[in-house]
PDB file of N, CA and C in Angstrom:
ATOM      1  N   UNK A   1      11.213  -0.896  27.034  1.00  0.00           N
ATOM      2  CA  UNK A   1      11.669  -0.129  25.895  1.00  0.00           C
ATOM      3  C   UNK A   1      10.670  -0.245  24.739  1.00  0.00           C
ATOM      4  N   UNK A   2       9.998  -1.497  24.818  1.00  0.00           N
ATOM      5  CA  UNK A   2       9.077  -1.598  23.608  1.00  0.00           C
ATOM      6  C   UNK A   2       7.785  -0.573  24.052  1.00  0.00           C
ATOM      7  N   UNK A   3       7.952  -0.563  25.227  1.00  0.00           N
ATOM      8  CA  UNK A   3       6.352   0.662  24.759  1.00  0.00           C
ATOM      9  C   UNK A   3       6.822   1.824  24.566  1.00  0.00           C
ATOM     10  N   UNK A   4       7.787   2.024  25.047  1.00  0.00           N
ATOM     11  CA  UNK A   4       8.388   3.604  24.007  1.00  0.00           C
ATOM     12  C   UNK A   4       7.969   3.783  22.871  1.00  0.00           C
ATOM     13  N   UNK A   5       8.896   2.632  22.140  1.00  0.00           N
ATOM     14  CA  UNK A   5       8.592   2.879  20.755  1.00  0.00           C
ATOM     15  C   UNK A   5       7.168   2.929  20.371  1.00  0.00           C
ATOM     16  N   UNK A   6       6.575   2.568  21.343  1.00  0.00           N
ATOM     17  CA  UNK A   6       4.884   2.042  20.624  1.00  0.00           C
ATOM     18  C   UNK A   6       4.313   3.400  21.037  1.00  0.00           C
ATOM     19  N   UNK A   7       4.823   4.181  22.107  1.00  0.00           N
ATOM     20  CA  UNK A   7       3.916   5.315  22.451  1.00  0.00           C
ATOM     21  C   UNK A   7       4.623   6.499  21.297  1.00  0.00           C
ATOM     22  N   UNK A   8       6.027   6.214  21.149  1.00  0.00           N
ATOM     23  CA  UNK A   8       6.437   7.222  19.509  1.00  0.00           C
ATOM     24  C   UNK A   8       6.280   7.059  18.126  1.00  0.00           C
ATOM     25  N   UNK A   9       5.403   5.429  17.687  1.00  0.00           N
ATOM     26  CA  UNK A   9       5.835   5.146  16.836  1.00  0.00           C
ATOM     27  C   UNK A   9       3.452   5.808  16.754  1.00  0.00           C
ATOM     28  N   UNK A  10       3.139   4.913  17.368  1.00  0.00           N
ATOM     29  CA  UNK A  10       1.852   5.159  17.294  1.00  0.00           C
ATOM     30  C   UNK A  10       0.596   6.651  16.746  1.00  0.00           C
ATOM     31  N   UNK A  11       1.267   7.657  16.957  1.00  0.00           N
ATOM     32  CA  UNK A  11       0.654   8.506  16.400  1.00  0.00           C
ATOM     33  C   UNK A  11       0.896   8.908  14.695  1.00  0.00           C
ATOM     34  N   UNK A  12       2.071   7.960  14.761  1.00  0.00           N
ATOM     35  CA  UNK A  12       2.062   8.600  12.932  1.00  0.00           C
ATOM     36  C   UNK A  12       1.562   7.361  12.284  1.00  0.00           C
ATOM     37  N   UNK A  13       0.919   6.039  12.440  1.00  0.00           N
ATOM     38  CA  UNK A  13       0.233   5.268  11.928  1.00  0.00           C
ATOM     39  C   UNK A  13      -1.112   5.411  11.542  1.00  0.00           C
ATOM     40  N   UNK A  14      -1.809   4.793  10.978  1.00  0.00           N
ATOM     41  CA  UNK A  14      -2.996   4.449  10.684  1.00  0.00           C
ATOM     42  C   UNK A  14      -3.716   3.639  11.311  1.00  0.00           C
ATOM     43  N   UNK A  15      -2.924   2.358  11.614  1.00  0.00           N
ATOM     44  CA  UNK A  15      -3.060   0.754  11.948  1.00  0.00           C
ATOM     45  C   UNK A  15      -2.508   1.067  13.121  1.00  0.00           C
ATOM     46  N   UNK A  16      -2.735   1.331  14.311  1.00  0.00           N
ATOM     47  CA  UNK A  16      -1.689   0.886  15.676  1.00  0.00           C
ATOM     48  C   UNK A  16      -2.422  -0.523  15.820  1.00  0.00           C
ATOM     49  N   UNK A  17      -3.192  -1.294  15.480  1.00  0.00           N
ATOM     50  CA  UNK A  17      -3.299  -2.246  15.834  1.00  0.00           C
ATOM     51  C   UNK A  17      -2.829  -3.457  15.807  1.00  0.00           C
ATOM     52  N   UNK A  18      -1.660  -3.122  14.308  1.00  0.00           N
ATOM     53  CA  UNK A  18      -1.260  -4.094  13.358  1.00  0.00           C
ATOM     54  C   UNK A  18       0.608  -3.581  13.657  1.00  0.00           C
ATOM     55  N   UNK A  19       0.310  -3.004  14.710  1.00  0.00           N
ATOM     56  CA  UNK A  19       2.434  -2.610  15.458  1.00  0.00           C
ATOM     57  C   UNK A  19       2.945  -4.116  16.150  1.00  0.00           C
ATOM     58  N   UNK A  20       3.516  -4.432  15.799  1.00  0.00           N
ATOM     59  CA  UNK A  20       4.205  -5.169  16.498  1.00  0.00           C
ATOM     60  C   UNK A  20       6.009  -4.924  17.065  1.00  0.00           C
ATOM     61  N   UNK A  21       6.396  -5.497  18.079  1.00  0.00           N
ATOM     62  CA  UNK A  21       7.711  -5.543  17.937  1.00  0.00           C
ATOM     63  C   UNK A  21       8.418  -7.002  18.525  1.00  0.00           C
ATOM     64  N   UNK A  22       9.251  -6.829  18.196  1.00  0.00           N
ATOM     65  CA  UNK A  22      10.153  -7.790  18.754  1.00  0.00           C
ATOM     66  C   UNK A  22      11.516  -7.748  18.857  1.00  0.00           C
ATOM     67  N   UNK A  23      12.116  -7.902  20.635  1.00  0.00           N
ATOM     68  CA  UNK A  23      13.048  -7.206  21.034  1.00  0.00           C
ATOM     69  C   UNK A  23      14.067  -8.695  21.061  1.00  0.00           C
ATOM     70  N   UNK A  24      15.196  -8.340  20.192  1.00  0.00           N
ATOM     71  CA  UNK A  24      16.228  -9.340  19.556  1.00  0.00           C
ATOM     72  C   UNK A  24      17.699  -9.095  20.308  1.00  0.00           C
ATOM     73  N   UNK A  25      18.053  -9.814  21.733  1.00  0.00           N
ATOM     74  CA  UNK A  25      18.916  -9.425  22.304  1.00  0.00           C
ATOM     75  C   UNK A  25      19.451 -10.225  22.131  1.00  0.00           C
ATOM     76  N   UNK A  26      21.299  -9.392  21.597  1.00  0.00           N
ATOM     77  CA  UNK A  26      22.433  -9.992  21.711  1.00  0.00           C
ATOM     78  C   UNK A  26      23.697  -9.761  22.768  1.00  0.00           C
ATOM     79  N   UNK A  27      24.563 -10.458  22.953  1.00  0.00           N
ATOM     80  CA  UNK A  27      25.769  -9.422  24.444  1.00  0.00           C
ATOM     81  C   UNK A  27      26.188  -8.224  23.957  1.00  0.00           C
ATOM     82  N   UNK A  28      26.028  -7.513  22.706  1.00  0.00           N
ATOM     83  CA  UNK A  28      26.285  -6.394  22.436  1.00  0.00           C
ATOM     84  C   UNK A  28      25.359  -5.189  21.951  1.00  0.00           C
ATOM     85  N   UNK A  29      24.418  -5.737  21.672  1.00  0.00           N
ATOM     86  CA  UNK A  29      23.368  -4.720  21.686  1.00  0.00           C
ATOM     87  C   UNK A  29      21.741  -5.283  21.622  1.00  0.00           C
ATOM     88  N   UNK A  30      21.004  -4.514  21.986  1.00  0.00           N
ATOM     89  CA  UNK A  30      19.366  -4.858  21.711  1.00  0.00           C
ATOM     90  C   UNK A  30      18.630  -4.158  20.714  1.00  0.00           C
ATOM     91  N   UNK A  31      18.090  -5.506  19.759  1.00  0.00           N
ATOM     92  CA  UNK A  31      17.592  -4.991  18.789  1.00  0.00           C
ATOM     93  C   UNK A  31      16.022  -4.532  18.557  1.00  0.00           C
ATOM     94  N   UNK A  32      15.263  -3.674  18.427  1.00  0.00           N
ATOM     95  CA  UNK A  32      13.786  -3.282  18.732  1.00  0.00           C
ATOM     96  C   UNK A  32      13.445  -4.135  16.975  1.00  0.00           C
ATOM     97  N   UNK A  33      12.751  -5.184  16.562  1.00  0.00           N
ATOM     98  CA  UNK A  33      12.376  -4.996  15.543  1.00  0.00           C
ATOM     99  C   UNK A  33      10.937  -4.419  15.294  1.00  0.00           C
ATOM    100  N   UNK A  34      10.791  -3.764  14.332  1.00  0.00           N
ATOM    101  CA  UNK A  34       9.112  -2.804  14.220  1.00  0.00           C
ATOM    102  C   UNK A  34       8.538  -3.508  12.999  1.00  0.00           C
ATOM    103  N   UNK A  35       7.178  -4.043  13.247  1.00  0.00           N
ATOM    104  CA  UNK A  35       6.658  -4.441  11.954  1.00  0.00           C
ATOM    105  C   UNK A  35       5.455  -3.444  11.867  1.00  0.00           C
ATOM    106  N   UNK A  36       4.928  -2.971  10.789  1.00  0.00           N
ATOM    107  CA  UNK A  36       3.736  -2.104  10.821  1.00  0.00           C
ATOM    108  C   UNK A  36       3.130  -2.520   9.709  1.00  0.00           C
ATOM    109  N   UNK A  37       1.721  -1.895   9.653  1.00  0.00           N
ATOM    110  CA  UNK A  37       1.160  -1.991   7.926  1.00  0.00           C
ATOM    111  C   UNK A  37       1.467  -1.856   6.874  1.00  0.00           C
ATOM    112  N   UNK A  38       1.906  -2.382   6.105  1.00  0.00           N
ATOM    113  CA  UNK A  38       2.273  -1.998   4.582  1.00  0.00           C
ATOM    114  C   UNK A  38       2.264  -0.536   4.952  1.00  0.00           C
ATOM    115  N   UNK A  39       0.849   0.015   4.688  1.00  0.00           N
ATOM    116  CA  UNK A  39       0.579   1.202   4.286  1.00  0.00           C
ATOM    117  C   UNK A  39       1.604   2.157   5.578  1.00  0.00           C
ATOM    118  N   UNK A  40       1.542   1.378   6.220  1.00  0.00           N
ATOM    119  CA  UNK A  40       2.335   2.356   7.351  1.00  0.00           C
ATOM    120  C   UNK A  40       4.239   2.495   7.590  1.00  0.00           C
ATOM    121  N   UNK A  41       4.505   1.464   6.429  1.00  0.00           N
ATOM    122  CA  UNK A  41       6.045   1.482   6.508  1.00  0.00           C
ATOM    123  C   UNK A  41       6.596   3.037   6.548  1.00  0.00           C
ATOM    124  N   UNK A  42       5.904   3.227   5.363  1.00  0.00           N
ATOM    125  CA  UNK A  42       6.709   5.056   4.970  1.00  0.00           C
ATOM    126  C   UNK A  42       6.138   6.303   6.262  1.00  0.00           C
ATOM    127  N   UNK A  43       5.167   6.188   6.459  1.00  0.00           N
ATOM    128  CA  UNK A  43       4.929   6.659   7.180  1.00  0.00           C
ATOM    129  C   UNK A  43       5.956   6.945   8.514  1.00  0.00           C
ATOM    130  N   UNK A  44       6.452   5.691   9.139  1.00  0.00           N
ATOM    131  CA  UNK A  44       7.261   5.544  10.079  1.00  0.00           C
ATOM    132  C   UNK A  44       8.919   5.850  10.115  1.00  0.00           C
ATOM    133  N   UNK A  45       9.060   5.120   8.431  1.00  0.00           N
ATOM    134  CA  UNK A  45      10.203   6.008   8.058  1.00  0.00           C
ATOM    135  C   UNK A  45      10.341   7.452   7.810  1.00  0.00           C
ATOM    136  N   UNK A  46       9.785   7.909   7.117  1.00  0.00           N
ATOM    137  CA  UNK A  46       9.515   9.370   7.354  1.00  0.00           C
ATOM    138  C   UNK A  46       9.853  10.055   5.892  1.00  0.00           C
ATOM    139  N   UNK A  47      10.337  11.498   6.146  1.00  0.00           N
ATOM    140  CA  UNK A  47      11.258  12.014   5.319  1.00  0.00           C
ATOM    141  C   UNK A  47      12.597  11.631   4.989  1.00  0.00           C
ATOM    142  N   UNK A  48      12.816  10.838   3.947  1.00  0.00           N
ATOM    143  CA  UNK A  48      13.934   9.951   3.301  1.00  0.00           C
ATOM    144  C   UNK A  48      14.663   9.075   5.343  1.00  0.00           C
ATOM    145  N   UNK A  49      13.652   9.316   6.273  1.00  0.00           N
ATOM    146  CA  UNK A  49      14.296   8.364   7.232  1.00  0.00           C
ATOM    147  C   UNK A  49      14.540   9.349   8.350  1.00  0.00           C
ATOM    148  N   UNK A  50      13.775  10.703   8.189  1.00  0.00           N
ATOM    149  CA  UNK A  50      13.808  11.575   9.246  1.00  0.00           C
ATOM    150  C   UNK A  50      13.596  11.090  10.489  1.00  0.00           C
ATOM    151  N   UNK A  51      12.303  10.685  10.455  1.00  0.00           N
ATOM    152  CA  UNK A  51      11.484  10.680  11.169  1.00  0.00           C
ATOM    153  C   UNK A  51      11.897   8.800  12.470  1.00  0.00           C
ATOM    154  N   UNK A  52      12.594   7.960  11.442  1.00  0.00           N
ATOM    155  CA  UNK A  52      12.866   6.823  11.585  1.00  0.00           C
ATOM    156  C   UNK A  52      14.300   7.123  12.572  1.00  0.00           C
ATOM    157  N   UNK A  53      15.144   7.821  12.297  1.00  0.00           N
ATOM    158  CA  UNK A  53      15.986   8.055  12.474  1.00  0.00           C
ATOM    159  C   UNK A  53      16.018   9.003  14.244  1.00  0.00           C
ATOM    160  N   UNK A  54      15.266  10.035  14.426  1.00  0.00           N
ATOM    161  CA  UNK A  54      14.401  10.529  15.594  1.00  0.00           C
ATOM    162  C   UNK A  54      14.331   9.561  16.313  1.00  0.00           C
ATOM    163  N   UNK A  55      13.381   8.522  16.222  1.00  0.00           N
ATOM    164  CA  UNK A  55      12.841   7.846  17.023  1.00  0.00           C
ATOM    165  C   UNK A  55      13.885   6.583  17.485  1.00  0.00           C
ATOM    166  N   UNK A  56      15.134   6.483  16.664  1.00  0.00           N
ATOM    167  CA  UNK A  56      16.339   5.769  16.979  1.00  0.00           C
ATOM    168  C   UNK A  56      17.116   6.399  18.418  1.00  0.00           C
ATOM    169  N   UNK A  57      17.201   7.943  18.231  1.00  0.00           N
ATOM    170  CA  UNK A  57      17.867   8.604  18.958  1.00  0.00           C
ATOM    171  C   UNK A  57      17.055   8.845  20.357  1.00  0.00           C
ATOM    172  N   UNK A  58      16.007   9.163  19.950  1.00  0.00           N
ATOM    173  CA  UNK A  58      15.335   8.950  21.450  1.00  0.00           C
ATOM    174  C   UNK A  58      15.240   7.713  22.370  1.00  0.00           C
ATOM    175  N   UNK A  59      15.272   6.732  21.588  1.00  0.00           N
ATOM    176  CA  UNK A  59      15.245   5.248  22.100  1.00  0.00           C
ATOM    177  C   UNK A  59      16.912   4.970  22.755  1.00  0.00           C
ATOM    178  N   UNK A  60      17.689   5.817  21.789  1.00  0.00           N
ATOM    179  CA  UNK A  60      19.341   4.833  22.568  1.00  0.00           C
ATOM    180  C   UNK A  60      19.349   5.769  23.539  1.00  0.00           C
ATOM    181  N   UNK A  61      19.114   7.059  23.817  1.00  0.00           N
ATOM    182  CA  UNK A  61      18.962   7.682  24.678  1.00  0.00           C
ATOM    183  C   UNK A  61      18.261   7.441  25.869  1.00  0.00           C
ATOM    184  N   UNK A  62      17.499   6.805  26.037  1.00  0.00           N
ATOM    185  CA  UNK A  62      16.820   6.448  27.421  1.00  0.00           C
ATOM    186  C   UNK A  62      17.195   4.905  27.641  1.00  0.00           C
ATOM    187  N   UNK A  63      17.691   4.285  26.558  1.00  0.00           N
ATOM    188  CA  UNK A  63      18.798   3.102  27.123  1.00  0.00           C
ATOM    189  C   UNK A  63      19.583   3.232  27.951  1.00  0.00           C
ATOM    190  N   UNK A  64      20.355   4.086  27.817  1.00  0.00           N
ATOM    191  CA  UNK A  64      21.454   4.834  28.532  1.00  0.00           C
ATOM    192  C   UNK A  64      22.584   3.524  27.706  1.00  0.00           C
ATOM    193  N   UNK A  65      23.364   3.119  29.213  1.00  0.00           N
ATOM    194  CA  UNK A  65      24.661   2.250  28.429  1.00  0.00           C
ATOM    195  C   UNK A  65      24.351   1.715  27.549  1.00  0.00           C
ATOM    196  N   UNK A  66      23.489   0.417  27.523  1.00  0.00           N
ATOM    197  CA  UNK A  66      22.943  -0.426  26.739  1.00  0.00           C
ATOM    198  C   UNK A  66      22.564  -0.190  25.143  1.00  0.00           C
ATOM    199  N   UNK A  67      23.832  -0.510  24.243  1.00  0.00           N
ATOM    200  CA  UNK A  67      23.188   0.131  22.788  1.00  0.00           C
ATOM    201  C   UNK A  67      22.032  -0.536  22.294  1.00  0.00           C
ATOM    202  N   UNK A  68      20.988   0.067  22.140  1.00  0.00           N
ATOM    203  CA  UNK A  68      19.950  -0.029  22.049  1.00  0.00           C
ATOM    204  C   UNK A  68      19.015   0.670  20.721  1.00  0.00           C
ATOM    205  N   UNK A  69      19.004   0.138  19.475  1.00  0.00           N
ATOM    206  CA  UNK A  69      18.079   0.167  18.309  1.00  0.00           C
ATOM    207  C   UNK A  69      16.854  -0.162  17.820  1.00  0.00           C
ATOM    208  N   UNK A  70      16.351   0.777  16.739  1.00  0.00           N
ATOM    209  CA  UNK A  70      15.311   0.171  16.199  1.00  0.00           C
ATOM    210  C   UNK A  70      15.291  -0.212  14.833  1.00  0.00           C
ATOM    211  N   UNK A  71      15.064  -1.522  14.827  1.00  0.00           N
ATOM    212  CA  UNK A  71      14.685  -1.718  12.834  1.00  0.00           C
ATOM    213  C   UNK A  71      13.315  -2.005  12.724  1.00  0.00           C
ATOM    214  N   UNK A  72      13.104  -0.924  11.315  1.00  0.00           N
ATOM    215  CA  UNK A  72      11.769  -1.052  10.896  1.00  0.00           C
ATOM    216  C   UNK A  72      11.880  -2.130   9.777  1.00  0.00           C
ATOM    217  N   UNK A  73      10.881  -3.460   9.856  1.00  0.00           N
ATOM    218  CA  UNK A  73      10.866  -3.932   8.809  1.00  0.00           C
ATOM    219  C   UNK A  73       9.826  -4.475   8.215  1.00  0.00           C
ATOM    220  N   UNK A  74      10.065  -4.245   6.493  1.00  0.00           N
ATOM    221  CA  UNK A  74       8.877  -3.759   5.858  1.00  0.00           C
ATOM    222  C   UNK A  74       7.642  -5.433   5.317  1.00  0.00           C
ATOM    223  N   UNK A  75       6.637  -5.526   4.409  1.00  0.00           N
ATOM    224  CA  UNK A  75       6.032  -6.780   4.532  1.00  0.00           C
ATOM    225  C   UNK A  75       6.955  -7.679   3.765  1.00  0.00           C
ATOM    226  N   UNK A  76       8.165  -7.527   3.088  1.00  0.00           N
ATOM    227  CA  UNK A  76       9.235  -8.330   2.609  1.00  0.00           C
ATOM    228  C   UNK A  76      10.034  -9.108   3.299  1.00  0.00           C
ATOM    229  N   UNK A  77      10.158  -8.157   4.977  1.00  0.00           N
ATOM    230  CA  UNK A  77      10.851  -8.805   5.569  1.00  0.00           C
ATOM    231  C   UNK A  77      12.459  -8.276   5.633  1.00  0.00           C
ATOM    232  N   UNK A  78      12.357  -7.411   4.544  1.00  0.00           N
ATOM    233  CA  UNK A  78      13.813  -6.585   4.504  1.00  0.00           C
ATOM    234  C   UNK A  78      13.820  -5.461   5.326  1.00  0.00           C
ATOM    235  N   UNK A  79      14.863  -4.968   5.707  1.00  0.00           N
ATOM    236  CA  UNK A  79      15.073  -3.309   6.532  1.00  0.00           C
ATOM    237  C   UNK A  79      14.645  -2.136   5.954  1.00  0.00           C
ATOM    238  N   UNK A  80      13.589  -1.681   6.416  1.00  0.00           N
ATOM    239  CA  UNK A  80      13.754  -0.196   6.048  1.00  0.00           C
ATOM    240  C   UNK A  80      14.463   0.823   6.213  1.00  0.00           C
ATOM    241  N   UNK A  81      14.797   1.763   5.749  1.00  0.00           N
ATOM    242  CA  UNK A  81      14.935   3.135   6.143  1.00  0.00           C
ATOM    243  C   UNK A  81      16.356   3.256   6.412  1.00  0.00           C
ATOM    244  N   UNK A  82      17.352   3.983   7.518  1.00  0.00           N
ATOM    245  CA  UNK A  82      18.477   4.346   7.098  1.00  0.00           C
ATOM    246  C   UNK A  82      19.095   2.938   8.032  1.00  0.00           C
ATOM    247  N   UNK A  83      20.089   2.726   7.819  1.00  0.00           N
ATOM    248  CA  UNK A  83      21.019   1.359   8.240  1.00  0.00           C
ATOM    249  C   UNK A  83      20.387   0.421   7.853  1.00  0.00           C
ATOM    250  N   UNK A  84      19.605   0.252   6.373  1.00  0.00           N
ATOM    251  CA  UNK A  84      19.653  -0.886   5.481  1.00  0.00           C
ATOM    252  C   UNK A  84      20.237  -1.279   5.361  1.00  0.00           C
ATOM    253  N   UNK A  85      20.278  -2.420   4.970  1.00  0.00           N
ATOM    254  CA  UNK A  85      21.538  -3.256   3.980  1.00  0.00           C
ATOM    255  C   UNK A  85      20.982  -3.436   2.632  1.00  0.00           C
TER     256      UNK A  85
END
């Protein structure tokens, strides 16, 4: 699942070199976390989270059962984009 994201997340970066993820499984769902470049947070989020939000739906979608997410998070360490806290 993580190279999904890396083959959807990768063309709207700058830095693919500086993508990381890390996949945070619990008995109820799997979490994709996305770290990118500073410069590349917004980028990934998109239009107010368009674009962030896309790449959520394509991902739980080829999960199939398994709920399956992505959080982007930014060099703070906090959540980006839509299902912040």
């Amino acid at each position: 699942m993580s190279d999904l994201v890396l083959h959807l997340v990768t063309p709207f970066v700058q830095h693919p070199d500086e993508l990381s993820i890390t996949p945070v499984d619990s008995p109820d769902v799997l979490v994709l976390e996305l770290r990118a470049h500073p410069d590349d947070v917004s980028r990934i989020d998109g239009d107010r989270g368009r674009t962030l939000r896309s790449i959520r739906a394509v991902v739980s979608a080829a999960a199939g059962e398994r709920k399956t997410t992505v959080e982007l998070i930014g060099a703070d360490g906090q959540t980006v984009g839509p299902h912040a806290d």
